[in-house]
Protein backbone atom coordinates (compact mmCIF):
# COMPACT_ATOMS: atom_id res chain seq x y z
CA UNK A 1 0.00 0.00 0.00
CA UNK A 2 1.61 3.59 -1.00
CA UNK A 3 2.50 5.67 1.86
CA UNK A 4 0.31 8.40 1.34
CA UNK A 5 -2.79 5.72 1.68
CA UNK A 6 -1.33 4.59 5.21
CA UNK A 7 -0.95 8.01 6.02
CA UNK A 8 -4.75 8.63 5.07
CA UNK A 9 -5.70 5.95 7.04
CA UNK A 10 -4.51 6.56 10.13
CA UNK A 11 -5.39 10.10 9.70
CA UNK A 12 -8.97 9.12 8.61
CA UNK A 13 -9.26 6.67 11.68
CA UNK A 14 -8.08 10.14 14.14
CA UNK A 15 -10.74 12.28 12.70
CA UNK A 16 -13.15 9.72 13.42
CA UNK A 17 -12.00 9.07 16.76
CA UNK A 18 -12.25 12.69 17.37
CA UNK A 19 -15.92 12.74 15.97
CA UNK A 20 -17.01 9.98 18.16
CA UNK A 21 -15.17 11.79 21.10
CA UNK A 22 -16.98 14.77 20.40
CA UNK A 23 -20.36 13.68 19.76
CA UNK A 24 -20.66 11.84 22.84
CA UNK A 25 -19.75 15.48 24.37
CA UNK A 26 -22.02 16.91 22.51
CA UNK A 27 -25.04 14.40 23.90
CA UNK A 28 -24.90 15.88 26.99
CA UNK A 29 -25.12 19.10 26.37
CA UNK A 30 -27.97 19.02 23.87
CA UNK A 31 -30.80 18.50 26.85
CA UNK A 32 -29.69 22.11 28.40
CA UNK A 33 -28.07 24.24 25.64
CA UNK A 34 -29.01 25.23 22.51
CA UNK A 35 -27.32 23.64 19.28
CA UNK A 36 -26.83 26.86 17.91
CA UNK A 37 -24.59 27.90 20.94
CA UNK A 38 -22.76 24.18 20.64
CA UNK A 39 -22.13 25.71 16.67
CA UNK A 40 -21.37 28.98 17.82
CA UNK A 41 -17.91 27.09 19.71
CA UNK A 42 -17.43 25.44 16.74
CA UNK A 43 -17.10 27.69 14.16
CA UNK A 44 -15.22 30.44 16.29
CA UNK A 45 -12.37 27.63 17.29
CA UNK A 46 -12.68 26.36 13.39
CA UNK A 47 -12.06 29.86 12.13
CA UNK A 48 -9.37 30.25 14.78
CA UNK A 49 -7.41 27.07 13.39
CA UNK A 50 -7.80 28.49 9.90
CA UNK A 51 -6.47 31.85 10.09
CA UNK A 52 -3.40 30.51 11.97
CA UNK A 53 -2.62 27.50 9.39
CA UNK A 54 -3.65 30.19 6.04
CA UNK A 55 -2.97 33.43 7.46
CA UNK A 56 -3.58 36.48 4.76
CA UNK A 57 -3.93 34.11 2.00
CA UNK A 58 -6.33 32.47 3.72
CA UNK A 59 -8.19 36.25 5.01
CA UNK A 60 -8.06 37.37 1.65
CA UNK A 61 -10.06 34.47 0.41
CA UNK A 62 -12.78 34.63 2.63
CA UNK A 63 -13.26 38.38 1.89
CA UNK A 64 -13.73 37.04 -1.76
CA UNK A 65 -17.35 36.97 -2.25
CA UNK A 66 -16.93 34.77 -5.58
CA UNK A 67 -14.78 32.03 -3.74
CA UNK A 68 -17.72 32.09 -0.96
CA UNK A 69 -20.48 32.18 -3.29
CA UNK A 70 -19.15 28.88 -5.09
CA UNK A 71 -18.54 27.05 -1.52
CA UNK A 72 -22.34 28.34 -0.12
CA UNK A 73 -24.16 25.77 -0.88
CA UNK A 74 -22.02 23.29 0.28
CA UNK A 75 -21.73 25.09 3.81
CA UNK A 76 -25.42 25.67 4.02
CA UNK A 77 -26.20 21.73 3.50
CA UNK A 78 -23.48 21.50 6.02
CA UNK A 79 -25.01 23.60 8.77
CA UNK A 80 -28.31 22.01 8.39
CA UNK A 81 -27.18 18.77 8.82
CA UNK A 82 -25.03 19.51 12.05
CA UNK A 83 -28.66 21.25 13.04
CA UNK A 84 -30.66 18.27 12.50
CA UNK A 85 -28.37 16.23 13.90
CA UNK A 86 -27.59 18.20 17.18
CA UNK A 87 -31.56 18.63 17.52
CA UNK A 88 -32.54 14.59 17.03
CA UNK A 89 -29.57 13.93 19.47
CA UNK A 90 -31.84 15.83 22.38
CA UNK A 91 -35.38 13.51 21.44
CA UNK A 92 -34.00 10.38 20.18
CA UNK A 93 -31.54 7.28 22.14
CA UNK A 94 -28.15 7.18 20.94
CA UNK A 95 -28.85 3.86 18.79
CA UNK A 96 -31.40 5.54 16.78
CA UNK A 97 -29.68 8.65 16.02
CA UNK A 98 -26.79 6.51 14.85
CA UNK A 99 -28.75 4.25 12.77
CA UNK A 100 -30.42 6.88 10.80
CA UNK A 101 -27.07 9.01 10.67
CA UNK A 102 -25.16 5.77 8.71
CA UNK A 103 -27.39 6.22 6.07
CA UNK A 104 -25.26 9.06 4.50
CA UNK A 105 -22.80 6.57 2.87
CA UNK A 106 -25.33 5.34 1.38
CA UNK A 107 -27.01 8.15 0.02
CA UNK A 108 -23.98 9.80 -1.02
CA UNK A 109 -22.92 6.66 -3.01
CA UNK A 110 -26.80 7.67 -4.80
CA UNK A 111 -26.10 10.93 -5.43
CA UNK A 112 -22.58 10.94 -6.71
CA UNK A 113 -23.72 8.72 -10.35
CA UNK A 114 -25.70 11.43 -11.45
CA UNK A 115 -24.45 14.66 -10.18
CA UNK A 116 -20.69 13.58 -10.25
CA UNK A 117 -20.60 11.12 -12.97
CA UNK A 118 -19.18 8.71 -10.38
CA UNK A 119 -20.42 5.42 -10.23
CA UNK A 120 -19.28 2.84 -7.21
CA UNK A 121 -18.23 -0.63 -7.68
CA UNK A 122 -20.21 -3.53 -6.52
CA UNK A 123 -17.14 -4.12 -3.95
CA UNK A 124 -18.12 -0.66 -2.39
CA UNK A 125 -21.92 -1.03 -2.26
CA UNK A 126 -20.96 -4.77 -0.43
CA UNK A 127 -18.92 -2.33 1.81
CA UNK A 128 -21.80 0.00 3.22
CA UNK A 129 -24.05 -2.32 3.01
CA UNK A 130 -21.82 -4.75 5.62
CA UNK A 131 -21.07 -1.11 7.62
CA UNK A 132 -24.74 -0.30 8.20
CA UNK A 133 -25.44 -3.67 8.73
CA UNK A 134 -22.82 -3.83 11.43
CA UNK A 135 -23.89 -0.52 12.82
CA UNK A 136 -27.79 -1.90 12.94
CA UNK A 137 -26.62 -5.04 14.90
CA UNK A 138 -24.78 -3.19 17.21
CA UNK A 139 -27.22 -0.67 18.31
CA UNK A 140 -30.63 -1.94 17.20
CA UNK A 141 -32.55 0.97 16.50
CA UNK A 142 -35.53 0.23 19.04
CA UNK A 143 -36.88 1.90 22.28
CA UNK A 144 -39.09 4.76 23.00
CA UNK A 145 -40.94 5.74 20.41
CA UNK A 146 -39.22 9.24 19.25
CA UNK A 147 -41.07 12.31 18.97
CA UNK A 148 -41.60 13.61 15.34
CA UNK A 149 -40.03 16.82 15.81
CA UNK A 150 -37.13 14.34 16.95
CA UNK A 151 -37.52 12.17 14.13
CA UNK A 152 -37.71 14.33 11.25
CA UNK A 153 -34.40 15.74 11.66
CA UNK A 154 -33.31 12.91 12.21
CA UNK A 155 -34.23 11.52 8.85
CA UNK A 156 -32.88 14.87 7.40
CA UNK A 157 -29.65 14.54 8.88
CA UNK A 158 -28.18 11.87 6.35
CA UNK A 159 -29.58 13.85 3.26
CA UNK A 160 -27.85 16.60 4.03
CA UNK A 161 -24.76 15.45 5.27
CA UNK A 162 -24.79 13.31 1.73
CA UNK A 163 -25.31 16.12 -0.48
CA UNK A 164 -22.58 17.90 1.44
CA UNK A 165 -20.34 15.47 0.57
CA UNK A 166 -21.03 15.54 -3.44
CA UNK A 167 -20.88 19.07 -3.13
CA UNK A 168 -17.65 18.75 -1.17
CA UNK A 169 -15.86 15.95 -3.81
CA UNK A 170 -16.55 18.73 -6.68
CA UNK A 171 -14.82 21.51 -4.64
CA UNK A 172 -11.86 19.82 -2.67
CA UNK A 173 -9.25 19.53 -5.20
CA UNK A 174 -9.51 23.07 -5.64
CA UNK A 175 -9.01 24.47 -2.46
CA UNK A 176 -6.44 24.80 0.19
CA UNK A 177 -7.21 22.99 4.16
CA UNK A 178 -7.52 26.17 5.74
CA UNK A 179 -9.49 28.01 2.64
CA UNK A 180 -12.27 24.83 3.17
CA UNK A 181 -12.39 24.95 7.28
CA UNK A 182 -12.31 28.99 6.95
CA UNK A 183 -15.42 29.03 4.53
CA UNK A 184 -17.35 26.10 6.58
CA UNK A 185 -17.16 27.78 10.09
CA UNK A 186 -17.47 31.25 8.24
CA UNK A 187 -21.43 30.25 7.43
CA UNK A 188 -21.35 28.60 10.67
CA UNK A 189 -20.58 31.82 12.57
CA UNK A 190 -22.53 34.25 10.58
CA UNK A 191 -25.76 31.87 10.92
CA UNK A 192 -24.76 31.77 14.91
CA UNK A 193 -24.45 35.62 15.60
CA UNK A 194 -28.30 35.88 13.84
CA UNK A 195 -30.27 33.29 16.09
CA UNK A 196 -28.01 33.36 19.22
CA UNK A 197 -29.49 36.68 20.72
CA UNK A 198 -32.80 34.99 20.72
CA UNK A 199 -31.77 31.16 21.60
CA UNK A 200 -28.76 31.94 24.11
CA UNK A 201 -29.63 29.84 27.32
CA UNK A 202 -27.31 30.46 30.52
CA UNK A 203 -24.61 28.58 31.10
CA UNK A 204 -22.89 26.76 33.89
CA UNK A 205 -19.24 26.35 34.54
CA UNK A 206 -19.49 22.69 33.79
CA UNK A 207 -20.98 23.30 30.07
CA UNK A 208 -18.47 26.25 29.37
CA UNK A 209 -15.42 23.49 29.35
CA UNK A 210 -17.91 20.87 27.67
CA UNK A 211 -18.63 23.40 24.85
CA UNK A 212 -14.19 24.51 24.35
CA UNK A 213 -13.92 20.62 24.74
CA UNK A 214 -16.32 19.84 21.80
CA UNK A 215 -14.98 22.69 19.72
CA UNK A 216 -11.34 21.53 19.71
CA UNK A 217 -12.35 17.88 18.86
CA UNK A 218 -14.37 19.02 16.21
CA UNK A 219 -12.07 21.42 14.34
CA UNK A 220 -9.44 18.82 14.46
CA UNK A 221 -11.80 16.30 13.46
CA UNK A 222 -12.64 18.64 10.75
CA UNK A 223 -8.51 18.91 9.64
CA UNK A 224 -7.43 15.40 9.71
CA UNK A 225 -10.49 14.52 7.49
CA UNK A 226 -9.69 16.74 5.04
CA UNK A 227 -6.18 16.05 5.16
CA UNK A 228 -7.01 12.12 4.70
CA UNK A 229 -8.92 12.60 2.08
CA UNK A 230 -6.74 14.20 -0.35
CA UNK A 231 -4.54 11.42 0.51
CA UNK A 232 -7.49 7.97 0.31
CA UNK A 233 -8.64 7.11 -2.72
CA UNK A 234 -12.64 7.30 -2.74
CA UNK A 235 -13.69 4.10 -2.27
CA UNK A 236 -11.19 3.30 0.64
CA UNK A 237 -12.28 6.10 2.10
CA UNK A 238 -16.45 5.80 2.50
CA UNK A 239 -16.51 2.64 4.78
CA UNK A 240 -13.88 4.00 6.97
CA UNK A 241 -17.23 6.02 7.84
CA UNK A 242 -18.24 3.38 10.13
CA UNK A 243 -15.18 2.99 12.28
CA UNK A 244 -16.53 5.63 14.79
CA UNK A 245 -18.68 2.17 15.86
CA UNK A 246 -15.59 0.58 17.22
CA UNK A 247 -14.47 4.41 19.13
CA UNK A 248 -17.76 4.39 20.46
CA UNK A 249 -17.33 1.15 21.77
CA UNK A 250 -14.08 1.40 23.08
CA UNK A 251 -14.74 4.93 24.33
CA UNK A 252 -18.08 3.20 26.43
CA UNK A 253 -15.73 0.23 27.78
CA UNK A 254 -13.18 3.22 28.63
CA UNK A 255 -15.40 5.72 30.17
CA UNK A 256 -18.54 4.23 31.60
CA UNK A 257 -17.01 0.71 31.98
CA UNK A 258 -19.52 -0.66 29.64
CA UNK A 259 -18.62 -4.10 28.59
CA UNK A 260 -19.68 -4.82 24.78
CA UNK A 261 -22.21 -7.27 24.33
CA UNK A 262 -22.11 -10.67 21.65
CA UNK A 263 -24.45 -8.53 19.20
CA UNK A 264 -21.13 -5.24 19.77
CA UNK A 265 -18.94 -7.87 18.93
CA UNK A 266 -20.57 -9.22 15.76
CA UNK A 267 -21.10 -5.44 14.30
CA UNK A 268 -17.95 -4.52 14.58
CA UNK A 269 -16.55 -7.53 13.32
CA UNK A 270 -18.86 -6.58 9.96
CA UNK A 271 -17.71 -3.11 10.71
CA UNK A 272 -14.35 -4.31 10.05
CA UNK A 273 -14.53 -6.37 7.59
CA UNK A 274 -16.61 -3.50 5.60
CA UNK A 275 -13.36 -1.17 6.43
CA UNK A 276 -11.04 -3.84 5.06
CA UNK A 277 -12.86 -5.05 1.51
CA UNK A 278 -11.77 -1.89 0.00
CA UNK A 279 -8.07 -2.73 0.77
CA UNK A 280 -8.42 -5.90 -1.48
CA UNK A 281 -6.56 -5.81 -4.85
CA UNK A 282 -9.26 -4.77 -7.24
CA UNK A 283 -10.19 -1.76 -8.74
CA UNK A 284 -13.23 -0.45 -6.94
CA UNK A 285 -14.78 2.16 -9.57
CA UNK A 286 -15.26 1.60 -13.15
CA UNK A 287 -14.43 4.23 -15.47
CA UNK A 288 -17.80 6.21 -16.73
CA UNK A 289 -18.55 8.10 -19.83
CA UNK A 290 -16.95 11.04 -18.78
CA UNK A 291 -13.59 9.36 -18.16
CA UNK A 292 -13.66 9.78 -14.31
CA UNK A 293 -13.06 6.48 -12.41
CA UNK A 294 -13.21 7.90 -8.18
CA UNK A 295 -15.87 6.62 -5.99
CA UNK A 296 -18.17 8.31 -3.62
CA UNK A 297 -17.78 8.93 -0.43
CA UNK A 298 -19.13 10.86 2.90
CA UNK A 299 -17.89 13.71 4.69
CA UNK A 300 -18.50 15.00 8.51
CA UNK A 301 -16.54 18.43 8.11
């Protein structure tokens, strides 16, 4: 395997670490603070990290309403999805919200034939599938039965996070780390500083260093992805999606002391194996009309 893949790998299998790290975080605060202030954390330590690692280049591009204008729609389906997703974490069990959130491979893998010209391999459709099926054995999606105002963004969620990722392949090549994390968190903040004077709920000391603690993970969650995917080729990269099953696991047996039970074991055994098919020696996209041969794949920026 070329370096640059093990490189992507491991920095891939970080950012989802990170994610998982931060998301649990992130559950507890969503019962007593509003998701906009969790985003407001976010995008000020996100456009912190980018003005250090761009400096004036960097500045310069985000004053460039062209540049923005190209990314905004990609941002936009960005911020909704973190929205729906932070507001189905308060009404629905962990399982559930993670069930219906693994559906963005999927629906990326949809959406990238016709608006990329990308079309997967049957290797990589075997892949999700054995991820989500992993994911569903390991956290059966059953309990209470959620609240619609729950459940609706929850369904959302995936959507957008998939069309953020086609949006996202069609705009990464051209654009440098920090220009990408700068322009995110820039929509982020501006979309913050409108709703937060009417949603701000007081804060204890305790949230304060939950909220700087879920703000670092993310924005470095945010840079190793992005640095691991110019480095993965597409179809490795999609089921390493499902690997933040096996931090979540460890991070309960770590944490809370939570031993994993026979149907844990079995999904992240298919977890695994979904990770690894894409490793085999095969070519995992076929060529289409247009002469491009990448695969589809989904993005948590």
């Amino acid at each position: 395997m070329p370096l640059d893949h093990r490189q992507g790998l491991l920095l891939m299998a970080l950012s989802y670490f990170l994610y998982a790290c931060g998301d649990a975080a992130a559950k507890w605060l969503v019962v007593s603070v509003s998701l906009w202030q969790i985003l407001a954390v976010r995008s000020l330590f996100g456009l912190g990290c980018a003005a250090v690692l761009g400096r004036r280049p960097t500045l310069r591009r985000m004053a460039d309403h062209r540049s923005q204008w190209r990314l905004l729609p990609m941002n936009l389906a960005n911020l909704a999805g973190w929205a729906c997703f932070y507001r189905a974490a308060a009404g629905l069990d962990l399982p559930q919200l993670y069930s219906l959130y693994y559906l963005t491979p999927l629906l990326s893998t949809l959406l990238a034939g016709p608006v990329l010209g990308e079309r997967a391999s049957t290797r990589a459709w075997i892949s999700c599938g054995l991820g989500l099926a992993g994911v569903l054995l390991a956290n059966p999606p059953v309990g209470a039965q959620p609240q619609l105002d729950a459940l609706v963004p929850g369904l959302l969620t995936p959507l957008f996070w998939a069309v953020t990722a086609v949006l996202y392949r069609r705009h990464v090549q051209g654009h440098s780390d920090a220009d990408l994390v700068a322009s995110n968190n820039l929509v982020m903040a501006l979309a913050c500083a409108l709703l937060l004077p009417w949603l701000w709920r007081p804060l204890q000391a305790a949230d304060w260093g939950i909220l700087l603690l879920v703000g670092v993970l993310a924005t470095l969650a945010h840079l190793l992805y992005i640095k691991a995917i110019r480095r993965l080729p597409l179809a490795v990269a999609a089921p390493m999606s499902f690997s933040s099953l096996i931090w979540s696991v460890l991070l309960g047996y770590l944490l809370w002391d939570s031993w994993p039970t026979w149907n844990l074991w079995l999904g992240a055994a298919l977890v695994l194996t979904a990770a690894a098919l894409p490793l085999l020696p095969e070519r995992a996209l076929r060529p289409t009309g247009n002469g491009l041969s990448r695969g589809s794949d989904f993005n948590r920026e």
